[in-house]
C-alpha atoms as a PDB file:
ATOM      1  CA  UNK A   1      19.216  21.067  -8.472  1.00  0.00           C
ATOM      2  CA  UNK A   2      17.441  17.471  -9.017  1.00  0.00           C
ATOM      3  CA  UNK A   3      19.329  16.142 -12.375  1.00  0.00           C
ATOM      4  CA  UNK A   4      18.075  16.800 -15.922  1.00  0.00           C
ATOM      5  CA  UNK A   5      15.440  19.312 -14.215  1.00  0.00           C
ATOM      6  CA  UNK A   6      17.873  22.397 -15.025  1.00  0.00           C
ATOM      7  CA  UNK A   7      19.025  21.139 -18.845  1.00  0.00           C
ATOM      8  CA  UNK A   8      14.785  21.228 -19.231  1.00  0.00           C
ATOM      9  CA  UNK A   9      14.328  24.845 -17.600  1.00  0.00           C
ATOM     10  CA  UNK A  10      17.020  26.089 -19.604  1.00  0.00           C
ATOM     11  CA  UNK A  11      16.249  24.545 -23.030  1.00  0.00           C
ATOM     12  CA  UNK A  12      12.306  23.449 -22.678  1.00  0.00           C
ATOM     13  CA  UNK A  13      10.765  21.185 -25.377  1.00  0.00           C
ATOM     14  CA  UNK A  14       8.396  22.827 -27.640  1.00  0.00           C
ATOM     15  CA  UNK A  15       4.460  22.751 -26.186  1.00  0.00           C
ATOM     16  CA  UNK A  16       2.240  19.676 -27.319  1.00  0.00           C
ATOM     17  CA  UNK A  17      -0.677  20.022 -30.004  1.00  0.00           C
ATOM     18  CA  UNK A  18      -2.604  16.945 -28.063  1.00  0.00           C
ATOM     19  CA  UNK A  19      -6.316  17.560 -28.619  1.00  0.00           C
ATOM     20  CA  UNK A  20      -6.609  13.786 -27.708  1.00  0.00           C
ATOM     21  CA  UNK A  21      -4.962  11.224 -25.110  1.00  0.00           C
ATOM     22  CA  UNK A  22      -3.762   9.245 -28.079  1.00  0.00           C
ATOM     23  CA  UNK A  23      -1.824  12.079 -29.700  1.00  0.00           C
ATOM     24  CA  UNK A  24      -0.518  12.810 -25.917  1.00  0.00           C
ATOM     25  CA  UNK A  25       0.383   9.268 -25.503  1.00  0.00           C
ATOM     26  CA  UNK A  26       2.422   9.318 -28.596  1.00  0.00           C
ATOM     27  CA  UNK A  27       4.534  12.644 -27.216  1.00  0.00           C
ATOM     28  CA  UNK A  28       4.896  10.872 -24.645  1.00  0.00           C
ATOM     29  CA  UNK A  29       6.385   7.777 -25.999  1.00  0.00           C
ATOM     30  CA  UNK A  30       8.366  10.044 -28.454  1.00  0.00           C
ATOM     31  CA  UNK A  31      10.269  11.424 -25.540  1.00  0.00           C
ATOM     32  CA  UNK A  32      11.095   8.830 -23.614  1.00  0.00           C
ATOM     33  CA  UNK A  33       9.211   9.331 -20.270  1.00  0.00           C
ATOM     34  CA  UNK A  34       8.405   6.502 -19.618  1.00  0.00           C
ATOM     35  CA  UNK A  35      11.918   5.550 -19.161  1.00  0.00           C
ATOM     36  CA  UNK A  36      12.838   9.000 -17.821  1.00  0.00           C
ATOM     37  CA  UNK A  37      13.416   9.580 -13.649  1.00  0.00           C
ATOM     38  CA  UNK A  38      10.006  10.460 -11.915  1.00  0.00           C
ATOM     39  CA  UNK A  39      10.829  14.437 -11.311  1.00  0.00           C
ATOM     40  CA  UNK A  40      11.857  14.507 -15.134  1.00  0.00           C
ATOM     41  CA  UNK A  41       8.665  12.591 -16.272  1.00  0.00           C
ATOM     42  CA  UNK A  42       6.805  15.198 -14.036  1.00  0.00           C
ATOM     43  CA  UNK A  43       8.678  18.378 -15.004  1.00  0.00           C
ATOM     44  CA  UNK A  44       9.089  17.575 -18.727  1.00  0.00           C
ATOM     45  CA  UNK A  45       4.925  16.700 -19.422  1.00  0.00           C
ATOM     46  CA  UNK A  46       3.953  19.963 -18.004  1.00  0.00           C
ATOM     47  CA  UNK A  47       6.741  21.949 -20.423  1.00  0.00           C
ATOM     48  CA  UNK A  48       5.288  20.238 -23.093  1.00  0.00           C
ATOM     49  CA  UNK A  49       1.247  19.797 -22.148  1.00  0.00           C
ATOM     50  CA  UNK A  50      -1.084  22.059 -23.548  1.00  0.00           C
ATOM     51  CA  UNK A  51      -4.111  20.656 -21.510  1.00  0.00           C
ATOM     52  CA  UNK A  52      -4.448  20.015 -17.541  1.00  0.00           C
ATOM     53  CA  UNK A  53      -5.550  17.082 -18.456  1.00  0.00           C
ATOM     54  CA  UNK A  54      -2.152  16.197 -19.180  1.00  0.00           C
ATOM     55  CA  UNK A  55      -0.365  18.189 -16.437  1.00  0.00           C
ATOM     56  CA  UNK A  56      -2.077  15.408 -14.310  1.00  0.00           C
ATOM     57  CA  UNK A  57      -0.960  12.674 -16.425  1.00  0.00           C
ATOM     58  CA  UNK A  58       2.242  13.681 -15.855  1.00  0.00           C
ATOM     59  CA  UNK A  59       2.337  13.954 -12.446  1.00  0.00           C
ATOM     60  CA  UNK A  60       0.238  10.657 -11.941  1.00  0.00           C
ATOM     61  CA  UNK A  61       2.694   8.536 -14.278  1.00  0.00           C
ATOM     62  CA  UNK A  62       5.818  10.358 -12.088  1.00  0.00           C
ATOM     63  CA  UNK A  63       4.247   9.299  -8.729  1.00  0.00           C
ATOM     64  CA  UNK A  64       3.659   6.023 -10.145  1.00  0.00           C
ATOM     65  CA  UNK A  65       7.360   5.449 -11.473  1.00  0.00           C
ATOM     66  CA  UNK A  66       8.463   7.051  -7.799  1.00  0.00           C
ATOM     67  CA  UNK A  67       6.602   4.650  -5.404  1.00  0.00           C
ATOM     68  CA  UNK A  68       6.265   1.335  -7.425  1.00  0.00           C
ATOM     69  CA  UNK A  69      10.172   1.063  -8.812  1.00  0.00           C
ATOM     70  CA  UNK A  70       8.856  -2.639  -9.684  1.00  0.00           C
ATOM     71  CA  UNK A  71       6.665  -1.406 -13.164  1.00  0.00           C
ATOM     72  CA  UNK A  72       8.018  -2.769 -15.969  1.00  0.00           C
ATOM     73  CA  UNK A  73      10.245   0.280 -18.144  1.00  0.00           C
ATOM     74  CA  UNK A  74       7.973   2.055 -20.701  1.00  0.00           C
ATOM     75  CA  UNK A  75       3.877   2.556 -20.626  1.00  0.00           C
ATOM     76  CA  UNK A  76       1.748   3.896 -18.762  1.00  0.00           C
ATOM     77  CA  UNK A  77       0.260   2.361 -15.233  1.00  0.00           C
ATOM     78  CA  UNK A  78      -2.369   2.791 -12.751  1.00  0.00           C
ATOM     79  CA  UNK A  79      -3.193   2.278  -9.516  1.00  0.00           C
ATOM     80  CA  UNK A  80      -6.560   1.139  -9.144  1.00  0.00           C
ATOM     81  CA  UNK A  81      -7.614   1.459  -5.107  1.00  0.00           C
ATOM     82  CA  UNK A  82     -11.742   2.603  -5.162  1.00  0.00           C
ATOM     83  CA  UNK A  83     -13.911  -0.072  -4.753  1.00  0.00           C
ATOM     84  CA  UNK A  84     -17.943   0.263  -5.657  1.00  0.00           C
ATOM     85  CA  UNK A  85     -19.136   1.164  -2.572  1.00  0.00           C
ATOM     86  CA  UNK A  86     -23.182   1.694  -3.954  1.00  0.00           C
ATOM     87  CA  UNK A  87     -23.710  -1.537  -5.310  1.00  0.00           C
ATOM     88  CA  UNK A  88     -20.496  -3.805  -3.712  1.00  0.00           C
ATOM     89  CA  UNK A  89     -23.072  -7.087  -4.323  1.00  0.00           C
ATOM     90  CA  UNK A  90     -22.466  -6.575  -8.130  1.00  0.00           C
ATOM     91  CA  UNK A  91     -19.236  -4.827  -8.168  1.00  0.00           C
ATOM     92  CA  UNK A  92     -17.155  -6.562  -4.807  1.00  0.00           C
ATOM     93  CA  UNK A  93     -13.750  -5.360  -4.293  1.00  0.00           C
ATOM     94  CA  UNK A  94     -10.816  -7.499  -5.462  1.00  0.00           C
ATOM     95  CA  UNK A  95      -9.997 -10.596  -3.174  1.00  0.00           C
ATOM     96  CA  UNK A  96      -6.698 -12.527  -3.249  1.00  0.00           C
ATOM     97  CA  UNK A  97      -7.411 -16.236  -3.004  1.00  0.00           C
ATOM     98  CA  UNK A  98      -4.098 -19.150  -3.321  1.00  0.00           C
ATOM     99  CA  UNK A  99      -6.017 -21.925  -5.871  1.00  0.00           C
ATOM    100  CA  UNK A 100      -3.022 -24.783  -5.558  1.00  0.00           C
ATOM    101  CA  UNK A 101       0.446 -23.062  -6.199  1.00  0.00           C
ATOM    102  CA  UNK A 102      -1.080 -19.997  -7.813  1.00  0.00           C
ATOM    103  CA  UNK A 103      -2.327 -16.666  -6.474  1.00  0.00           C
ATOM    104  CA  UNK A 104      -5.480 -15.722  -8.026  1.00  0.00           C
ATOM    105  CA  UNK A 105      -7.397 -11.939  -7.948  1.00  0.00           C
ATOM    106  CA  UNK A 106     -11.102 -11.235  -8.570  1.00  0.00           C
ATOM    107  CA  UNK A 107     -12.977  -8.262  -8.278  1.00  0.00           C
ATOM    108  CA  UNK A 108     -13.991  -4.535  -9.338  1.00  0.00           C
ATOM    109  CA  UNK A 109     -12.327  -1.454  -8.772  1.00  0.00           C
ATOM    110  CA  UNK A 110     -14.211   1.843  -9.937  1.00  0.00           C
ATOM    111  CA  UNK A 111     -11.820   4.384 -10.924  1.00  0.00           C
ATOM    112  CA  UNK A 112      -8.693   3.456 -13.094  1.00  0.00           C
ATOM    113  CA  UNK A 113      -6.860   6.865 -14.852  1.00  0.00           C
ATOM    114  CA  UNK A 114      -6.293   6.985 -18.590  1.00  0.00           C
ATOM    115  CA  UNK A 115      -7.683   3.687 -18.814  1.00  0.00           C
ATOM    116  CA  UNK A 116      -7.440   3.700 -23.113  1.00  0.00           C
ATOM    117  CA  UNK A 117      -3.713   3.224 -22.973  1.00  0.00           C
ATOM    118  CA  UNK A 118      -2.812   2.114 -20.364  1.00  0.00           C
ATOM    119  CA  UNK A 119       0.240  -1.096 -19.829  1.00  0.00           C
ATOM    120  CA  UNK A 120       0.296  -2.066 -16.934  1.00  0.00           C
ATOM    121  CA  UNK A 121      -2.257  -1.890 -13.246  1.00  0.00           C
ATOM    122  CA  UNK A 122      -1.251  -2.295 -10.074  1.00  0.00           C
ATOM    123  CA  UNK A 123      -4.424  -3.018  -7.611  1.00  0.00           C
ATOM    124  CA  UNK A 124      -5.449  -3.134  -4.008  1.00  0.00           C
ATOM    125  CA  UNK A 125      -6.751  -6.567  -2.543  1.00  0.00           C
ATOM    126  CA  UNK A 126      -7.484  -8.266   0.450  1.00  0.00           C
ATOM    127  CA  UNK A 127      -7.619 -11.999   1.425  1.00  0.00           C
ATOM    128  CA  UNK A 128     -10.195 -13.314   2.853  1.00  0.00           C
ATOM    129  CA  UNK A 129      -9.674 -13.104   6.326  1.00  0.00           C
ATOM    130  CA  UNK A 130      -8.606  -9.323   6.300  1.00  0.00           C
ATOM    131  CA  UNK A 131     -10.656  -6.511   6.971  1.00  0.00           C
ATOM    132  CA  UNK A 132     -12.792  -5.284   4.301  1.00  0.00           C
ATOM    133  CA  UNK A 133     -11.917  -1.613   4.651  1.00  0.00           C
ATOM    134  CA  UNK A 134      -7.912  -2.190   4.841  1.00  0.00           C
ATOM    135  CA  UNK A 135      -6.677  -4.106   1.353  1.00  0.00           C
ATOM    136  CA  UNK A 136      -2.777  -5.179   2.556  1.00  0.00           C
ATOM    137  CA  UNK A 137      -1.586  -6.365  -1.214  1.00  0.00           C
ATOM    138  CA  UNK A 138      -0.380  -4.419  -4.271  1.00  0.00           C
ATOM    139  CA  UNK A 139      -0.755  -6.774  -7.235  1.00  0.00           C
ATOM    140  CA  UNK A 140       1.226  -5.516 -10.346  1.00  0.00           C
ATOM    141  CA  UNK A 141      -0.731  -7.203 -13.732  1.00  0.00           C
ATOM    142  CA  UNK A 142       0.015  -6.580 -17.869  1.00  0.00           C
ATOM    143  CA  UNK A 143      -3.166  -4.663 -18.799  1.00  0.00           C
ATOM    144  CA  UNK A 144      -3.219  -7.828 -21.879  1.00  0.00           C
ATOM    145  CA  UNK A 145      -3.335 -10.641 -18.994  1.00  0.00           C
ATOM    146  CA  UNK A 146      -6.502 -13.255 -19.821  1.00  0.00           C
ATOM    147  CA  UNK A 147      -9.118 -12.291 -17.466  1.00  0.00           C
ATOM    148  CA  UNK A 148      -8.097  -8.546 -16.855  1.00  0.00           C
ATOM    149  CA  UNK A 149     -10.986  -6.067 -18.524  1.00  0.00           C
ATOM    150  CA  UNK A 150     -10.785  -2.159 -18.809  1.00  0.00           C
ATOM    151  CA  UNK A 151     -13.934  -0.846 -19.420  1.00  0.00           C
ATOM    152  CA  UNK A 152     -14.220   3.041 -19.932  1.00  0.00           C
ATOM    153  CA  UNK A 153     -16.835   6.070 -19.250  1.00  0.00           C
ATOM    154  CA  UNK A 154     -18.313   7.204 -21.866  1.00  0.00           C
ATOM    155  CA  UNK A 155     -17.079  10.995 -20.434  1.00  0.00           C
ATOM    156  CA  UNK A 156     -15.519  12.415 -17.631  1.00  0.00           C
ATOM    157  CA  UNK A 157     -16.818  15.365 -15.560  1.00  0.00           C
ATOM    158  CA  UNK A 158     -13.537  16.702 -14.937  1.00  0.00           C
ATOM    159  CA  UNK A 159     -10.183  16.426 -16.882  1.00  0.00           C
ATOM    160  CA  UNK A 160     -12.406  15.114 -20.075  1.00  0.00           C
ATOM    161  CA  UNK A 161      -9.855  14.387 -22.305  1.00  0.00           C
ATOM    162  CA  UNK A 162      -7.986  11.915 -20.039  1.00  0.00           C
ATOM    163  CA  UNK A 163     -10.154   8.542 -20.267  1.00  0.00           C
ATOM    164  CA  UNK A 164     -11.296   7.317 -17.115  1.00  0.00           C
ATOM    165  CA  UNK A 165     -12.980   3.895 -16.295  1.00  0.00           C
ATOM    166  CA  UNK A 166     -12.828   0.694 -14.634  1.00  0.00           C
ATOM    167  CA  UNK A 167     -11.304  -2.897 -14.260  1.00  0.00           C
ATOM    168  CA  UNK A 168     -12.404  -5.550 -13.896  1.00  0.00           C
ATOM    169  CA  UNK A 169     -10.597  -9.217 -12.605  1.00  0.00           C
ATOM    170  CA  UNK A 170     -11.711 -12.297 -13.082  1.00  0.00           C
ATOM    171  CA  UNK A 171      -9.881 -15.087 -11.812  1.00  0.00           C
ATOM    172  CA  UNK A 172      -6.158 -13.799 -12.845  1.00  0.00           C
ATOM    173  CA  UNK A 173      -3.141 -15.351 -12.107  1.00  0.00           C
ATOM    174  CA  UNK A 174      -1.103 -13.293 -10.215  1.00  0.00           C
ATOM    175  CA  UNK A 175       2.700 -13.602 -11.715  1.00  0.00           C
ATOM    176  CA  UNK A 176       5.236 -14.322  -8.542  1.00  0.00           C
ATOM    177  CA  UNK A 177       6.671 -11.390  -9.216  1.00  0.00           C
ATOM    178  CA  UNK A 178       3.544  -9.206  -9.469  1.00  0.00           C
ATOM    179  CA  UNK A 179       2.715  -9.746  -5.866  1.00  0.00           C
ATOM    180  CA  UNK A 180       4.432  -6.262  -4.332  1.00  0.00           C
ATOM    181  CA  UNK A 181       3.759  -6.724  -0.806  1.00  0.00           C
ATOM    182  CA  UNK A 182       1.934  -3.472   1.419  1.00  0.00           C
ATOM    183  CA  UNK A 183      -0.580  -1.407  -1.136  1.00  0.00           C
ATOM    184  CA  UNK A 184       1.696   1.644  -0.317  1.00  0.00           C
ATOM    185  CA  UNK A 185      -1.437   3.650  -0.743  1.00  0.00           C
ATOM    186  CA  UNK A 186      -0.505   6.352   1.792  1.00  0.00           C
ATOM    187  CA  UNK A 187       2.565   7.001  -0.035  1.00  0.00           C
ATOM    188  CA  UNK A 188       1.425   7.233  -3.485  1.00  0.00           C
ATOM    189  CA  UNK A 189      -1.475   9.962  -1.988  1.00  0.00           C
ATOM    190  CA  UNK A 190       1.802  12.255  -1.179  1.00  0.00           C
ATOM    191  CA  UNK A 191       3.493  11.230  -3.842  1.00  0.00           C
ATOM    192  CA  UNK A 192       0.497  12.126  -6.345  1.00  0.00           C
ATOM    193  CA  UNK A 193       0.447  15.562  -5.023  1.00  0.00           C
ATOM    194  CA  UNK A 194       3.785  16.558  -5.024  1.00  0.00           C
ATOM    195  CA  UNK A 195       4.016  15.300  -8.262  1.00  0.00           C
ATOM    196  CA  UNK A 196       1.123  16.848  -9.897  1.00  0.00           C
ATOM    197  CA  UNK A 197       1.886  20.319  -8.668  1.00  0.00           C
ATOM    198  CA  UNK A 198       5.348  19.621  -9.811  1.00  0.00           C
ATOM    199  CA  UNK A 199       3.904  18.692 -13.139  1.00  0.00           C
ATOM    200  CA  UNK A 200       1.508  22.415 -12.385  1.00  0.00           C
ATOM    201  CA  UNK A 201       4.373  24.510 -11.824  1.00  0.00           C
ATOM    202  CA  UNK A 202       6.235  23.737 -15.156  1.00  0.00           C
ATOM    203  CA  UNK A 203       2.780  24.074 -17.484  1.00  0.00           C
ATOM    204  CA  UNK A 204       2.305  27.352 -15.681  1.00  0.00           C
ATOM    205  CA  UNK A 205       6.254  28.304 -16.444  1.00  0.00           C
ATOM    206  CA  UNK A 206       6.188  27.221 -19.980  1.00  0.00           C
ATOM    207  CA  UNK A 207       3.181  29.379 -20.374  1.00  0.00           C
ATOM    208  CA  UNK A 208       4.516  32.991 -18.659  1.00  0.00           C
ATOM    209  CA  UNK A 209       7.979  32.387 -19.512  1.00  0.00           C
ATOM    210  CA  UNK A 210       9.545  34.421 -20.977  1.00  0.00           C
ATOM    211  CA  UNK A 211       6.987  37.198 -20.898  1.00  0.00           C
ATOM    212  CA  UNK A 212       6.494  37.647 -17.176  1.00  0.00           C
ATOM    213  CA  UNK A 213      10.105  37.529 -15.979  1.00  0.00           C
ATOM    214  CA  UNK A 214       9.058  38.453 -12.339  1.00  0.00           C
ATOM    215  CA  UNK A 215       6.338  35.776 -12.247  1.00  0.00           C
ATOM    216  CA  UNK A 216       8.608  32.768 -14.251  1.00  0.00           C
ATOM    217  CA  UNK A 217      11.326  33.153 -11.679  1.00  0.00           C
ATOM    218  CA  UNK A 218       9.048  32.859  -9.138  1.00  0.00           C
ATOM    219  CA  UNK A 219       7.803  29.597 -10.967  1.00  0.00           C
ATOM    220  CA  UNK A 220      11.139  28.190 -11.489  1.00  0.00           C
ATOM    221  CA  UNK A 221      12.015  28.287  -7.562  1.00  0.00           C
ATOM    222  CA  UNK A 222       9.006  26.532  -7.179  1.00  0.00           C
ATOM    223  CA  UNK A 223       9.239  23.953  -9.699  1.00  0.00           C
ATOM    224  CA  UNK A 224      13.070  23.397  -8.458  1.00  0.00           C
ATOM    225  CA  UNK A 225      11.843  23.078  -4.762  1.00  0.00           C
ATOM    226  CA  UNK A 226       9.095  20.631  -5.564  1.00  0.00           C
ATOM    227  CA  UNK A 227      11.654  18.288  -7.749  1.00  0.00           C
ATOM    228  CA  UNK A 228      14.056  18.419  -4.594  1.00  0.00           C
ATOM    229  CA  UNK A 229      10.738  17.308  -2.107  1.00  0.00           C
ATOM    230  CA  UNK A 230       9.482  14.827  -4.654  1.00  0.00           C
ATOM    231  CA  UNK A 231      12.688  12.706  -3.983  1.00  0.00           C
ATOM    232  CA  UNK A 232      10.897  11.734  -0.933  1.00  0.00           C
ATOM    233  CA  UNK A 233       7.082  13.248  -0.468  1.00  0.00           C
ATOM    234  CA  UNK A 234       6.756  11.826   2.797  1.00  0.00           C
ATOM    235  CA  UNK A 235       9.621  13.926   4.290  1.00  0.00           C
ATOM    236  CA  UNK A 236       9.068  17.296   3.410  1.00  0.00           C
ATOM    237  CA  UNK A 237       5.281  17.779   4.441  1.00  0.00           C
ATOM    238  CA  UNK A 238       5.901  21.626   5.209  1.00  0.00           C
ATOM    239  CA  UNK A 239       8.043  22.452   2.263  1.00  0.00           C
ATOM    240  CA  UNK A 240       5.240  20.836  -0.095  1.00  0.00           C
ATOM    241  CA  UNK A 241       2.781  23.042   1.544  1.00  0.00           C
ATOM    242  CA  UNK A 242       4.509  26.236   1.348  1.00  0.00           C
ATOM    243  CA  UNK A 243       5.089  25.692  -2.475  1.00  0.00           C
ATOM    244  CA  UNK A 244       1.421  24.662  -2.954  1.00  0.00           C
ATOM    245  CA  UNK A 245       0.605  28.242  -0.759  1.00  0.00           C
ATOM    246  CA  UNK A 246       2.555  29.815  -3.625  1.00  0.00           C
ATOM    247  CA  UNK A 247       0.749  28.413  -6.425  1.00  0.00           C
ATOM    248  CA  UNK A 248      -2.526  28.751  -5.513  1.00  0.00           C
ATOM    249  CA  UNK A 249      -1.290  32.384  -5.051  1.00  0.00           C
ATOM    250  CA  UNK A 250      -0.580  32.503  -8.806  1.00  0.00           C
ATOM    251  CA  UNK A 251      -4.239  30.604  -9.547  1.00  0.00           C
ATOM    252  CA  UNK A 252      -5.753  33.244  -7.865  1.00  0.00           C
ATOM    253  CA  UNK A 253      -4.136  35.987  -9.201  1.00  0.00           C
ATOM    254  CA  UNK A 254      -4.831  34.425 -12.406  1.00  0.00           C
ATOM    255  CA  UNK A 255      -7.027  36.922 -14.362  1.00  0.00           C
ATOM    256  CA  UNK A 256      -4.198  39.253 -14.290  1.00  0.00           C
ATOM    257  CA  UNK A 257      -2.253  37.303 -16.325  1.00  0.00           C
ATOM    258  CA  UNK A 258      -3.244  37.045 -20.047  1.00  0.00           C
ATOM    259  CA  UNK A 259      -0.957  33.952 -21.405  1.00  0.00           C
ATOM    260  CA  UNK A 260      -2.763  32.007 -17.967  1.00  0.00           C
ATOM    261  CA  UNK A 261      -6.292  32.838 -19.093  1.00  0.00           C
ATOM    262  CA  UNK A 262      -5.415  31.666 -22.365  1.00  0.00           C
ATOM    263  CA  UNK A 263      -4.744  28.045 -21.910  1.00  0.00           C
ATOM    264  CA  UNK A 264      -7.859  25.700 -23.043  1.00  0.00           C
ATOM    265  CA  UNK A 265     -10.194  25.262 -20.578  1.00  0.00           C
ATOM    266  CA  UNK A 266      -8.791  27.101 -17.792  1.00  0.00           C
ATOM    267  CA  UNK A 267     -11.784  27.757 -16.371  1.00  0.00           C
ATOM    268  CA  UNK A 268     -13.144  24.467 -15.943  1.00  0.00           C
ATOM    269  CA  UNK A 269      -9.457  22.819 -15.115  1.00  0.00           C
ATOM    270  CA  UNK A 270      -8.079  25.165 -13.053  1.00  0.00           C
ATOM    271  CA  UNK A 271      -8.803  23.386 -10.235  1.00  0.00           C
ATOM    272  CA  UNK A 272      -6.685  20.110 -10.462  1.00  0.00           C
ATOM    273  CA  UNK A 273      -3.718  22.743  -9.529  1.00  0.00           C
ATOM    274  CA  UNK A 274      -5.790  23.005  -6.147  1.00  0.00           C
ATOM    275  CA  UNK A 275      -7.689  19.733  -5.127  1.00  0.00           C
ATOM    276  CA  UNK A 276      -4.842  18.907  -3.058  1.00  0.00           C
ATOM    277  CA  UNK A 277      -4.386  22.064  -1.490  1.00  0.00           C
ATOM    278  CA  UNK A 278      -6.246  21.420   1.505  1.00  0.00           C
ATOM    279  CA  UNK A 279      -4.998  18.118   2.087  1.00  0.00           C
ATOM    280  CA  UNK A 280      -1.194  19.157   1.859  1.00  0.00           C
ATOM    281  CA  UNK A 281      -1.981  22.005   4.401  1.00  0.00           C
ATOM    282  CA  UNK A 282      -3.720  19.820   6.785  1.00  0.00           C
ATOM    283  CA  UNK A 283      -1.003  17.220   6.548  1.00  0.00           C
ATOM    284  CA  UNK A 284       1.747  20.252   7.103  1.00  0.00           C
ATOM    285  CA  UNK A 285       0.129  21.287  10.625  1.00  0.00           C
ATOM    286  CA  UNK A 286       0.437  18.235  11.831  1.00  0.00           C
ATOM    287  CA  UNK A 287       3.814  17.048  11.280  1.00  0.00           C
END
């Protein structure tokens, strides 16, 4: 079993009482997760998140940590990849332009997650004679650096209490070593979703365990077989599938369980245990 996954299972942290992302940010920070390996980050928010909102978190800050080893230890990061695509004349998508020694960026991007406390943002860009559609570059940037703006929504339709906004470059100076090379986009997309139903499978543990001893052991081979995949998303397409089948089993099958239909805003949340569903299966029948 993946390190420090089985000390968790077998001792779990007591649940969170975060009504806000600030009070989740500060669990967070309190237990080192930042600084913890990606499957451990993943596994040990959803023990102790009492929200979806921060089962996602979790996964999203794991899958982060996993495919961009270059973030600085501690905080939280983003990667910031969508690009206004209604109004790209007032919002254009972040170029990469050399002014004398210096790399410069400039540009919108339109969805940045938990963008109130966040450290650090790695974005997309292009150069100028690239195509439009296909950014190359992953710029790493402090969230503090002069010219760098996070702007918020006011509130999210989905996953409310997770802040959600934008950023916004103008003319930064790209550090030497905050120029990463290839966007890795494609492998944070399976990363995120391996890591986020990790982060699923643990919440939903913590929350049956130990009342439903059928059901948690069922959980806990899931949650041990997603840690071993998330070591390396992009080789175990099939395996990640038939774990997802298995928790969307238990989603469904939901309303028969009464410590499930308790959690706040089940209902409503539910579904980030399933928006990658269909993507992961799709992805399975074609490797």
């Amino acid at each position: 079993m993946t390190t420090g996954i089985e000390e968790l299972l077998n001792t779990p942290p007591l649940r969170a009482n975060a009504t806000t992302e600030e009070a989740w940010r500060a669990i967070w920070d309190a237990a080192g997760l930042s600084k913890a390996p990606p499957v451990v980050q993943a596994v040990g928010g959803g023990l102790r998140a009492d929200h979806l909102d921060w089962v996602f978190a979790s996964g999203y800050q794991a899958a982060m940590r996993h495919c961009f080893p270059e973030l600085p230890a501690g905080g939280w990061a983003a990667l910031a990849a969508s690009e206004d695509r209604h109004d790209p004349e007032k919002h254009p998508g972040v170029m990469l332009a050399l002014d004398g020694d210096t790399w410069r960026v400039s540009g919108f991007k339109s969805w940045v997650a938990q963008s109130r406390h966040l450290d650090h943002l790695i974005i997309t860009a292009r150069t100028a004679d690239e195509e439009q559609e296909k950014p190359r570059h992953a710029i790493l940037l402090d969230c503090r650096t002069p010219g760098v703006t996070l702007s918020h929504r006011d509130k999210a339709g989905f996953l409310p209490r997770m802040s959600q906004g934008f950023a916004a470059m103008d003319n930064v100076a790209v550090p030497e070593a905050g120029r990463l090379g290839d966007n890795r986009l494609r492998p944070f997309v399976r990363a995120e979703s391996a890591y986020v139903l990790l982060a699923g499978a643990a919440f939903l543990w913590a929350h049956v365990a130990p009342a439903h001893t059928g059901l948690a052991d069922k959980l806990r081979q899931i949650v041990t077989g997603l840690a071993n995949c998330c070591q390396d998303p992009m080789q175990h397409p099939k395996e990640i599938a038939q774990l997802d089948l298995r928790i969307q089993g238990i989603v469904k099958n939901a309303s028969q369980i009464p410590e499930i239909m308790q959690i706040s805003d089940w209902q409503s949340d539910q579904k980030v245990l399933s928006i990658y569903s269909e993507g992961l299966q799709r992805r399975a029948a074609r490797s």
